[in-house]
C-alpha atoms as a PDB file:
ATOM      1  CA  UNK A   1      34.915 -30.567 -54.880  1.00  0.00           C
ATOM      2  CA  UNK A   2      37.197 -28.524 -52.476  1.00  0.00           C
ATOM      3  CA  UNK A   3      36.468 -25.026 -51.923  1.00  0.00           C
ATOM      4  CA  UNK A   4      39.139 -22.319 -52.729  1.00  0.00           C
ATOM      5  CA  UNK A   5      40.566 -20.954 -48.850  1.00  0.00           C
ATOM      6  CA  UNK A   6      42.071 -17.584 -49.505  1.00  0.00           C
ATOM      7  CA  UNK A   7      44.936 -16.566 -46.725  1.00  0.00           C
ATOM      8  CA  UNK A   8      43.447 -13.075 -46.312  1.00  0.00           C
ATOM      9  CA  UNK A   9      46.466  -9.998 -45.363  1.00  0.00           C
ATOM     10  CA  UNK A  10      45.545  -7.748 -42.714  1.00  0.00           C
ATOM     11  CA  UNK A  11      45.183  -4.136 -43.540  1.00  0.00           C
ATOM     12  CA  UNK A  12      48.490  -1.625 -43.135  1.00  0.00           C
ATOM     13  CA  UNK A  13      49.405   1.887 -43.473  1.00  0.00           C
ATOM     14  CA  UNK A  14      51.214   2.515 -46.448  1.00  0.00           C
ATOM     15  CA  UNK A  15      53.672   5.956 -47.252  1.00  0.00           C
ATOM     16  CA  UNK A  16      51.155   8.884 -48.470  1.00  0.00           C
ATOM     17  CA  UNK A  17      51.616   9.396 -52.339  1.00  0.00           C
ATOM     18  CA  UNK A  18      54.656  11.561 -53.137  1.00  0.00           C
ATOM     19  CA  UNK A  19      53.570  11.992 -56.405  1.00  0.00           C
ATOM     20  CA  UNK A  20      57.019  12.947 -57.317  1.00  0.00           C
ATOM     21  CA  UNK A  21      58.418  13.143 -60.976  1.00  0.00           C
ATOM     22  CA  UNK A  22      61.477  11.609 -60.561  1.00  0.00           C
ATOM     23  CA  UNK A  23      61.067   8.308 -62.141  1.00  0.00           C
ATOM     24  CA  UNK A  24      64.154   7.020 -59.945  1.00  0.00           C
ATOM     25  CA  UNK A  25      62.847   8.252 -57.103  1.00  0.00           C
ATOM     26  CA  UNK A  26      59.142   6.940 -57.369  1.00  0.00           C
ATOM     27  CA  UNK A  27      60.608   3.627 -58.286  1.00  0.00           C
ATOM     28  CA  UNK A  28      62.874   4.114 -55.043  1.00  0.00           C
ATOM     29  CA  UNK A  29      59.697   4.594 -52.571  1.00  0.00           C
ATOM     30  CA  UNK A  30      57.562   2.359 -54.153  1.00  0.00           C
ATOM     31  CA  UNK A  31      60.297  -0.499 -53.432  1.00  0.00           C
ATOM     32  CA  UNK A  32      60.925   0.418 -50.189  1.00  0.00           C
ATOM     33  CA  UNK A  33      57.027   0.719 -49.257  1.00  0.00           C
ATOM     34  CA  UNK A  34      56.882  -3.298 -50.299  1.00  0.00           C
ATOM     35  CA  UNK A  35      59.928  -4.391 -49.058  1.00  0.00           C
ATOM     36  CA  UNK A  36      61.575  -5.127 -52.608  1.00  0.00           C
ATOM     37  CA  UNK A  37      64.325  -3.977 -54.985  1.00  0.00           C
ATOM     38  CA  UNK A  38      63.150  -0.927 -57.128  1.00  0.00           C
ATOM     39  CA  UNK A  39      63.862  -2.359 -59.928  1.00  0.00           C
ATOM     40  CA  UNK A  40      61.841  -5.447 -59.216  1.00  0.00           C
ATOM     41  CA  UNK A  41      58.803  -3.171 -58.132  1.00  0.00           C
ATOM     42  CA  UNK A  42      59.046  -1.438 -61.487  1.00  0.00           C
ATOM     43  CA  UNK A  43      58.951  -4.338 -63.242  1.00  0.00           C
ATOM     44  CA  UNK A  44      55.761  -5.738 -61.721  1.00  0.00           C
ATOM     45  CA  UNK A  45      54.159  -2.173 -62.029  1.00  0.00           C
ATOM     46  CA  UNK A  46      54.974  -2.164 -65.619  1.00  0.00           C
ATOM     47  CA  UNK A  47      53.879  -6.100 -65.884  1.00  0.00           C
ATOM     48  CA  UNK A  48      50.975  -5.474 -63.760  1.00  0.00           C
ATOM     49  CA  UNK A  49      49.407  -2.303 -66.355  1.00  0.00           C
ATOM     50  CA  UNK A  50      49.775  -4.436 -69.197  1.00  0.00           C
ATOM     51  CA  UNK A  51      48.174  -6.968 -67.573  1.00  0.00           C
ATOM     52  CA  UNK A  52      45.534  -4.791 -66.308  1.00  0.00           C
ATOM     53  CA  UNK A  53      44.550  -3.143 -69.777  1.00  0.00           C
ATOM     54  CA  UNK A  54      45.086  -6.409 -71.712  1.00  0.00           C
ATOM     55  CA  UNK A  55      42.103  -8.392 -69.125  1.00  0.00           C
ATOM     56  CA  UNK A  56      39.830  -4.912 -69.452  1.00  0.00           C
ATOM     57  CA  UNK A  57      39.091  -5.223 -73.371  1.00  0.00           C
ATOM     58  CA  UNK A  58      39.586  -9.028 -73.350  1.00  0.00           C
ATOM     59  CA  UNK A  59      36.505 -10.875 -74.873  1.00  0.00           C
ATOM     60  CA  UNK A  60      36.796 -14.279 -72.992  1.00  0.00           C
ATOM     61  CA  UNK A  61      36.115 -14.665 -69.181  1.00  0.00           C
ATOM     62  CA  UNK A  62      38.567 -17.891 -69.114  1.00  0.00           C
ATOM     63  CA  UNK A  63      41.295 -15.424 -70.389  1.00  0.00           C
ATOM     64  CA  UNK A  64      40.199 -12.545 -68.221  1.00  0.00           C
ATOM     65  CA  UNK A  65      40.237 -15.045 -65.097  1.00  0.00           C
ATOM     66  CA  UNK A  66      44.050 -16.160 -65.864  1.00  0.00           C
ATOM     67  CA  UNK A  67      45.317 -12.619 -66.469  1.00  0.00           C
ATOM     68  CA  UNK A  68      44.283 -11.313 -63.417  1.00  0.00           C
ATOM     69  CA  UNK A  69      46.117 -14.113 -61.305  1.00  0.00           C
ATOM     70  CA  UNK A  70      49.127 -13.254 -62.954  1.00  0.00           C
ATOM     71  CA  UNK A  71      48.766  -9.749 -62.213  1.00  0.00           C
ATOM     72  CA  UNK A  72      48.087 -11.053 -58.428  1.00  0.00           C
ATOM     73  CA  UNK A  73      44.295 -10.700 -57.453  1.00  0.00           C
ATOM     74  CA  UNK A  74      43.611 -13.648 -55.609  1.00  0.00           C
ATOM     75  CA  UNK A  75      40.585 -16.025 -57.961  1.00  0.00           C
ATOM     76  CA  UNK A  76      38.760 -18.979 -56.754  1.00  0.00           C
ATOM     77  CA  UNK A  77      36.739 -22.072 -59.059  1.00  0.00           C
ATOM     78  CA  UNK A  78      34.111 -20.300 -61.333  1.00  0.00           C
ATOM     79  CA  UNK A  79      34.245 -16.862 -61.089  1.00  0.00           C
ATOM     80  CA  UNK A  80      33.282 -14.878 -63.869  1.00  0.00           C
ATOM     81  CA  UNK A  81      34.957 -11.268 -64.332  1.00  0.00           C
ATOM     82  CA  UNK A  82      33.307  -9.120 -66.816  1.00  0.00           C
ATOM     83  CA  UNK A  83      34.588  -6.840 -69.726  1.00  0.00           C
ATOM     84  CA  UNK A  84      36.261  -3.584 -68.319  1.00  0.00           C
ATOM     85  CA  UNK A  85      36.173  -4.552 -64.644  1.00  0.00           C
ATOM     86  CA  UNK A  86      39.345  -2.308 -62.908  1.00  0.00           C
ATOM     87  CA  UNK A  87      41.334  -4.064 -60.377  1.00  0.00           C
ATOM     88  CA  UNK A  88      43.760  -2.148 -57.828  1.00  0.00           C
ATOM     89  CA  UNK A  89      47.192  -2.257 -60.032  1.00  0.00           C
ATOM     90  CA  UNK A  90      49.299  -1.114 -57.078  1.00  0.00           C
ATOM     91  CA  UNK A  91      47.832  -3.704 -54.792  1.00  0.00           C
ATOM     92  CA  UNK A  92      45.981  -6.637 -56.442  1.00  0.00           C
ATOM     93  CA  UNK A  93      47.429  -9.023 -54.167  1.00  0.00           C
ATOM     94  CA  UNK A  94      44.689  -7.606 -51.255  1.00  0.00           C
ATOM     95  CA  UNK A  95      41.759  -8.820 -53.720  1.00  0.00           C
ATOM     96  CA  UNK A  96      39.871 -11.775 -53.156  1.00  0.00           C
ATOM     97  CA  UNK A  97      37.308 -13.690 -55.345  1.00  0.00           C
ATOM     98  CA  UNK A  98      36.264 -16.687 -53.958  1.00  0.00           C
ATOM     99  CA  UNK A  99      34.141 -19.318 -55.446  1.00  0.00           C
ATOM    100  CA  UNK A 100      31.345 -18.870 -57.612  1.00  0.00           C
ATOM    101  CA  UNK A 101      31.538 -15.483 -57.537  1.00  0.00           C
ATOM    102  CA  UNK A 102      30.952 -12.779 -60.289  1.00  0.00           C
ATOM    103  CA  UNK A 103      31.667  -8.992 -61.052  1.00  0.00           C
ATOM    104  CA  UNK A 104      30.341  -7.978 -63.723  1.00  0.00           C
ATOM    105  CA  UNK A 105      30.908  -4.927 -67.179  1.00  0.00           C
ATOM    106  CA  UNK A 106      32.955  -2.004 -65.756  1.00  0.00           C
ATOM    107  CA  UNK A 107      32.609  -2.202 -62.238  1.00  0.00           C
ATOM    108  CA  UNK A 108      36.170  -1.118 -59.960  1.00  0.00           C
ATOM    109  CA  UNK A 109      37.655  -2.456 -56.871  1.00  0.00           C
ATOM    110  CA  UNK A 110      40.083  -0.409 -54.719  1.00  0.00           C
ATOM    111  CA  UNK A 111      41.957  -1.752 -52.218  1.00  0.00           C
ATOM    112  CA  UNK A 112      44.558   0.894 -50.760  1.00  0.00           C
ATOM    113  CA  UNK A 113      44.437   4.766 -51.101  1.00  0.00           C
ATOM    114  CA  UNK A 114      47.370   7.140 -50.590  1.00  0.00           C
ATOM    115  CA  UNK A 115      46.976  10.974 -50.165  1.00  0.00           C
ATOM    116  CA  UNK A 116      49.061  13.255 -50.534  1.00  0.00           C
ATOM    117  CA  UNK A 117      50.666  13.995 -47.260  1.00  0.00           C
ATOM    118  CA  UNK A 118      48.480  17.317 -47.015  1.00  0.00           C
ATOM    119  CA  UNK A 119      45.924  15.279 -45.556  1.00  0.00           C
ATOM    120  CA  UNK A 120      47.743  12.978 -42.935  1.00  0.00           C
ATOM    121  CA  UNK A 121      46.040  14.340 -40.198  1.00  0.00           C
ATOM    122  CA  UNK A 122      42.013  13.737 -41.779  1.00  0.00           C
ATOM    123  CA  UNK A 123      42.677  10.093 -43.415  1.00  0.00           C
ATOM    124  CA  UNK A 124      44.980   7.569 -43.091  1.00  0.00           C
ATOM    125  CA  UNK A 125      47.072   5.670 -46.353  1.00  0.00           C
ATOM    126  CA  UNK A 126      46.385   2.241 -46.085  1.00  0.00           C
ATOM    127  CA  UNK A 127      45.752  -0.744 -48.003  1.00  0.00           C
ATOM    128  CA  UNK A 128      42.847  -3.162 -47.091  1.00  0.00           C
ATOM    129  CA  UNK A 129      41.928  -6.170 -48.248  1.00  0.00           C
ATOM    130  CA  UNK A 130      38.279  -6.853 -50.285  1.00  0.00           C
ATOM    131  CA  UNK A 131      36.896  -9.717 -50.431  1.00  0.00           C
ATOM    132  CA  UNK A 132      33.826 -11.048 -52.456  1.00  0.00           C
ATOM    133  CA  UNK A 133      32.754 -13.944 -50.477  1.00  0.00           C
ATOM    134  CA  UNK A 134      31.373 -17.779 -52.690  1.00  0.00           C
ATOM    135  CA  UNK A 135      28.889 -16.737 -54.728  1.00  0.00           C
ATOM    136  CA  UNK A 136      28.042 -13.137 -54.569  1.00  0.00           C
ATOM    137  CA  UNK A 137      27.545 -11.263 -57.078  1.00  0.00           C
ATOM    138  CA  UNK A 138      28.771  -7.368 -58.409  1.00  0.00           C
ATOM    139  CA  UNK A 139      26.244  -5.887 -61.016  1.00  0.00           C
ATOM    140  CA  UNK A 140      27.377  -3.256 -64.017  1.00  0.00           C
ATOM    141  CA  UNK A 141      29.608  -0.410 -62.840  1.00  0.00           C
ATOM    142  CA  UNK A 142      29.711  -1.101 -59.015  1.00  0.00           C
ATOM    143  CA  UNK A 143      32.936   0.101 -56.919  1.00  0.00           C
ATOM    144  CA  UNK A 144      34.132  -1.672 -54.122  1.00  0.00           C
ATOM    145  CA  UNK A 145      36.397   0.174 -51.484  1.00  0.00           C
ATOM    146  CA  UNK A 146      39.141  -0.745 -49.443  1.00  0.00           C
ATOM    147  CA  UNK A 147      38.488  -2.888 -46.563  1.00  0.00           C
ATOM    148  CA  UNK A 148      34.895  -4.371 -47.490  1.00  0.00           C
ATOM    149  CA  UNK A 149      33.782  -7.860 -47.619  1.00  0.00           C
ATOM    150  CA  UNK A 150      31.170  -8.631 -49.542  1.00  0.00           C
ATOM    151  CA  UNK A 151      28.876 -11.641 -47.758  1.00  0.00           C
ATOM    152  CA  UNK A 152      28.297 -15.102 -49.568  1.00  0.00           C
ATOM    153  CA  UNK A 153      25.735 -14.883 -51.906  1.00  0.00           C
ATOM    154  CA  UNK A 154      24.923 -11.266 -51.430  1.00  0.00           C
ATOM    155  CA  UNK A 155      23.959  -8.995 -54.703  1.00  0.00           C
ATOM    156  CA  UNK A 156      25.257  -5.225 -54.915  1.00  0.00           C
ATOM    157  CA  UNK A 157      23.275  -3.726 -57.647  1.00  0.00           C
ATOM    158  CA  UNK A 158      24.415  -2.032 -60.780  1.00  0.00           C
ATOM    159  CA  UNK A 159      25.964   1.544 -60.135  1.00  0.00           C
ATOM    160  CA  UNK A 160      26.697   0.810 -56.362  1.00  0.00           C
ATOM    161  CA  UNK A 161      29.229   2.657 -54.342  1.00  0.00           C
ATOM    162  CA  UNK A 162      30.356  -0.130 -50.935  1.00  0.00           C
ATOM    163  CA  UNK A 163      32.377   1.476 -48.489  1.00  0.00           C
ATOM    164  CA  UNK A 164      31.048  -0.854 -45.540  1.00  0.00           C
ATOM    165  CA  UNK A 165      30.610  -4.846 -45.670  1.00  0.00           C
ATOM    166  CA  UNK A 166      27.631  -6.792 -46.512  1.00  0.00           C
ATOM    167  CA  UNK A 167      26.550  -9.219 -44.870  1.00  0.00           C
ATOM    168  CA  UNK A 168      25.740 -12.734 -46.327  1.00  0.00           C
ATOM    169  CA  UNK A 169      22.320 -13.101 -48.202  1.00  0.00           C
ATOM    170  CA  UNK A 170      21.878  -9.657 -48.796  1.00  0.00           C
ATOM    171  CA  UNK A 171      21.217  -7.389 -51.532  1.00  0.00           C
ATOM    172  CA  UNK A 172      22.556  -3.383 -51.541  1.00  0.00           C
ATOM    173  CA  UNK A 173      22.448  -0.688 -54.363  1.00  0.00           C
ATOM    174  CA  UNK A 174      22.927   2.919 -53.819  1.00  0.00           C
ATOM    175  CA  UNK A 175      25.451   5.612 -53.010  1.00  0.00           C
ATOM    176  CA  UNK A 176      26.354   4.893 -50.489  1.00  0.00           C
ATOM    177  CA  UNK A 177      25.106   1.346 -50.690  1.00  0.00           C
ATOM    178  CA  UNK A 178      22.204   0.571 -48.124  1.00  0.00           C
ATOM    179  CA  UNK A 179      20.804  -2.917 -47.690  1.00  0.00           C
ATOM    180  CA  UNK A 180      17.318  -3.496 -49.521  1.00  0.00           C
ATOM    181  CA  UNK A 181      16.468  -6.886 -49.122  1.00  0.00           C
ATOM    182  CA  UNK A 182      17.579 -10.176 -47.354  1.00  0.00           C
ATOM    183  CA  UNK A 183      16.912 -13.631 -48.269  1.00  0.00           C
ATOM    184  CA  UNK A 184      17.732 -17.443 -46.538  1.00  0.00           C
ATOM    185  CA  UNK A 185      20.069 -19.397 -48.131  1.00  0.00           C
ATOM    186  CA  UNK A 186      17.793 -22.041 -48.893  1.00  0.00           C
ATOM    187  CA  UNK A 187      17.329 -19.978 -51.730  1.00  0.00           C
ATOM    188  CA  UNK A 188      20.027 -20.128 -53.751  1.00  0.00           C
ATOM    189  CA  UNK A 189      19.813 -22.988 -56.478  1.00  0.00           C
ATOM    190  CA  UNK A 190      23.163 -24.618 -55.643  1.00  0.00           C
ATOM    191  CA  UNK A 191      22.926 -26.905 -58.158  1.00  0.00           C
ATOM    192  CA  UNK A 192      24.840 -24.768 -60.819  1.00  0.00           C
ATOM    193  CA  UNK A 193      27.658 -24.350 -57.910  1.00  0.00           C
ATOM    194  CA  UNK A 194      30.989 -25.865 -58.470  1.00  0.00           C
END
């Protein structure tokens, strides 16, 4: 069978968060930041929070898989996405799951940050894409930042915090995540693989 082959964006600045009240004029930046009518980025802001909150407390993976496409995270062949597992809602599109992966109960991936302008000159608002390479795997209540890849068939352990990539065959836990162990590939039992 044919492996899933992502497209993956490249990372941008994006505007700092105005954090403005005007409902008229959030819908205005947020528009302009993507490149789209305001009205069409309010729409898939609205779509995308229902979508996000119905996939958190749904009980079936198959359903949780299909809800997050729609909302525009980016899902290969078998992945498995577990109960209350927070995707980016402003940019899911920068998420990647490829093949025979699995992120598991309550664990978070971010894949932009915007300040507010106060701190322009310390960090920089930008959206990066993650991406959870075939067959690695996200224990319980991990977060994933912006920007990190996580290798093929690596394990981050349960209440991880990954700011930096992993490379493949390699298994982190911590916070900040360090590396703890390594293994060959010849390991992995790829007979269950799809």
């Amino acid at each position: 069978m044919s492996k899933t082959i992502f497209n993956v964006k490249p990372s941008k600045e994006i505007p700092y968060g105005d954090q403005v009240k005007s409902l008229s004029k959030t819908l205005t930046n947020g528009g302009k930041s993507r490149g789209v009518n305001p009205a069409i980025y309010g729409f898939k802001r609205l779509r995308n929070y229902l979508l996000m909150i119905t996939a958190y407390i749904m009980p079936f993976n198959a359903f949780r898989v299909k809800l997050n496409k729609w909302k525009g995270v980016n899902v290969g062949k078998n992945v498995y996405i577990g109960m209350f597992v927070m995707f980016d809602n402003a940019y899911p599109d920068y998420i990647y799951l490829e093949d025979n992966s699995a992120i598991n109960a309550g664990s978070m991936v971010i894949s932009h940050f915007n300040l507010k302008r106060h701190f322009e000159r310390l960090v920089i608002a930008r959206v990066a894409p993650v991406v959870i390479k075939e067959g690695a795997m996200i224990a319980i209540r991990s977060v994933i930042l912006p920007g990190v890849t996580i290798g093929k068939f690596s394990m981050v352990s349960a209440l991880s915090v990954v700011s930096e990539n992993v490379e493949s065959c390699t298994i982190v836990r911590g916070n900040p995540a360090v590396k703890i162990g390594k293994y060959n590939e010849k390991m992995i039992n790829k007979d269950y693989l799809i």
